[in-house]
Protein backbone atom coordinates (compact mmCIF):
# COMPACT_ATOMS: atom_id res chain seq x y z
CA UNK A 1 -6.47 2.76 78.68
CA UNK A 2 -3.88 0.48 79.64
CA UNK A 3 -6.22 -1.66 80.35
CA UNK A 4 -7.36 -1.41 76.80
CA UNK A 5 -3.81 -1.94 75.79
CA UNK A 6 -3.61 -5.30 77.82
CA UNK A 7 -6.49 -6.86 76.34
CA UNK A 8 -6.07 -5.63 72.53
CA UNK A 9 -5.25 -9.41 71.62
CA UNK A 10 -8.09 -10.44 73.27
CA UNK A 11 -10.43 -7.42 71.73
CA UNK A 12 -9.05 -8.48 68.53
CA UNK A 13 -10.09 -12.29 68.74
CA UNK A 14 -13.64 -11.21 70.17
CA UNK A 15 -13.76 -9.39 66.88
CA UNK A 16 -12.85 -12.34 64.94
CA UNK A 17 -14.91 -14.98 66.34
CA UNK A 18 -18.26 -12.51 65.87
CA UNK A 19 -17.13 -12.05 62.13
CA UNK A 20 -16.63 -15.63 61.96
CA UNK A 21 -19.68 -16.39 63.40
CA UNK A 22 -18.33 -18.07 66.19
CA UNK A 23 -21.07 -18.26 69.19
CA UNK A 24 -20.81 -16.35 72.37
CA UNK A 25 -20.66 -19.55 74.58
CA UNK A 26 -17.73 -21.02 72.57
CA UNK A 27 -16.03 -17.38 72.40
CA UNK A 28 -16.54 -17.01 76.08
CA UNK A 29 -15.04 -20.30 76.94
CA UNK A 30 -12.31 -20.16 74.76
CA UNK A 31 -11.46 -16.79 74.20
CA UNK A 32 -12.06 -15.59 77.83
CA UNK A 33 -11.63 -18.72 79.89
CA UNK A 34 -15.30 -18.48 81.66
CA UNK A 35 -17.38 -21.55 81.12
CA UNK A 36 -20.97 -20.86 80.53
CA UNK A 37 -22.07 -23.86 81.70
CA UNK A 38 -21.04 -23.20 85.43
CA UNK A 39 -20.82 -19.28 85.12
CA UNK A 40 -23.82 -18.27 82.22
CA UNK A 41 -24.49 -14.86 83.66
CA UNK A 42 -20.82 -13.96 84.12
CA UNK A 43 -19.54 -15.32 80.96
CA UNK A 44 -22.20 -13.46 79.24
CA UNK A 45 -21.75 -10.36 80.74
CA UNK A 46 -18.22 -10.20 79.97
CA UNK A 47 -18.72 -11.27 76.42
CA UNK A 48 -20.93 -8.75 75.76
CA UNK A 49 -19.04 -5.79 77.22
CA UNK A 50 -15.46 -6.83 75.83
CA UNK A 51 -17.06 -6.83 72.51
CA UNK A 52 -18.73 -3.60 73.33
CA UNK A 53 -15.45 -2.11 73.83
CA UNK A 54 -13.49 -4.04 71.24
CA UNK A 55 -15.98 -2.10 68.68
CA UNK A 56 -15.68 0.92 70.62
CA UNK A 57 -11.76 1.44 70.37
CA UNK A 58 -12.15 0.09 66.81
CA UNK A 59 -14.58 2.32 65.99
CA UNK A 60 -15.36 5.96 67.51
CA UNK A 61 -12.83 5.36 70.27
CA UNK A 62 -10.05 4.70 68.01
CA UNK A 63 -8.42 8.28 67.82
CA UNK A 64 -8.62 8.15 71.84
CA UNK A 65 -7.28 4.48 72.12
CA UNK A 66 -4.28 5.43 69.60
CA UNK A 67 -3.73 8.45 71.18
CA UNK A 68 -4.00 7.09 74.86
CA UNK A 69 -1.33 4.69 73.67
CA UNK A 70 1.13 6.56 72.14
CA UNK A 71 1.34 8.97 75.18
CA UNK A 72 2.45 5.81 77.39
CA UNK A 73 4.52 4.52 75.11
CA UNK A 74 6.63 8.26 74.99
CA UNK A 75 5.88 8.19 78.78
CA UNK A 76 7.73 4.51 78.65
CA UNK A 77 10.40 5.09 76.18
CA UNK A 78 11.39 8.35 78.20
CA UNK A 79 12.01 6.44 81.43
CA UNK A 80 15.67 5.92 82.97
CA UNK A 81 16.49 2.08 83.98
């Protein structure tokens, strides 16, 4: 999950540029930073499964995602500098 909680920004504009329509090629490029002119196979692959999960964790995962996240951020706030 903290990966999940690195890349919520990025889950969040995936979600955005699919409801606006946006295509995958310009998504991947500027959303992701994999050009899919040079790279098709990657950039598609990780277009596809960062969406994936950016539905997942908005969707059925969200209970686990919010939950997942609030146990590292007690974890965090409990630490000693």
């Amino acid at each position: 999950m903290d990966y999940d909680r690195r890349h919520l920004l990025t889950y969040a504009e995936l979600l955005d540029a699919e409801k606006d329509g946006i295509a995958w090629q310009d998504g991947a490029l500027d959303i992701l930073g994999i050009d899919p002119v040079t790279d098709a196979t990657r950039a598609r692959t990780c277009w596809d499964s960062h969406l994936a999960r950016a539905r997942w964790i908005t969707g059925a995962g969200l209970r686990s995602a919010i939950a997942a996240f609030g146990e590292q951020a007690r974890a965090a706030s409990h630490r000693r500098p």
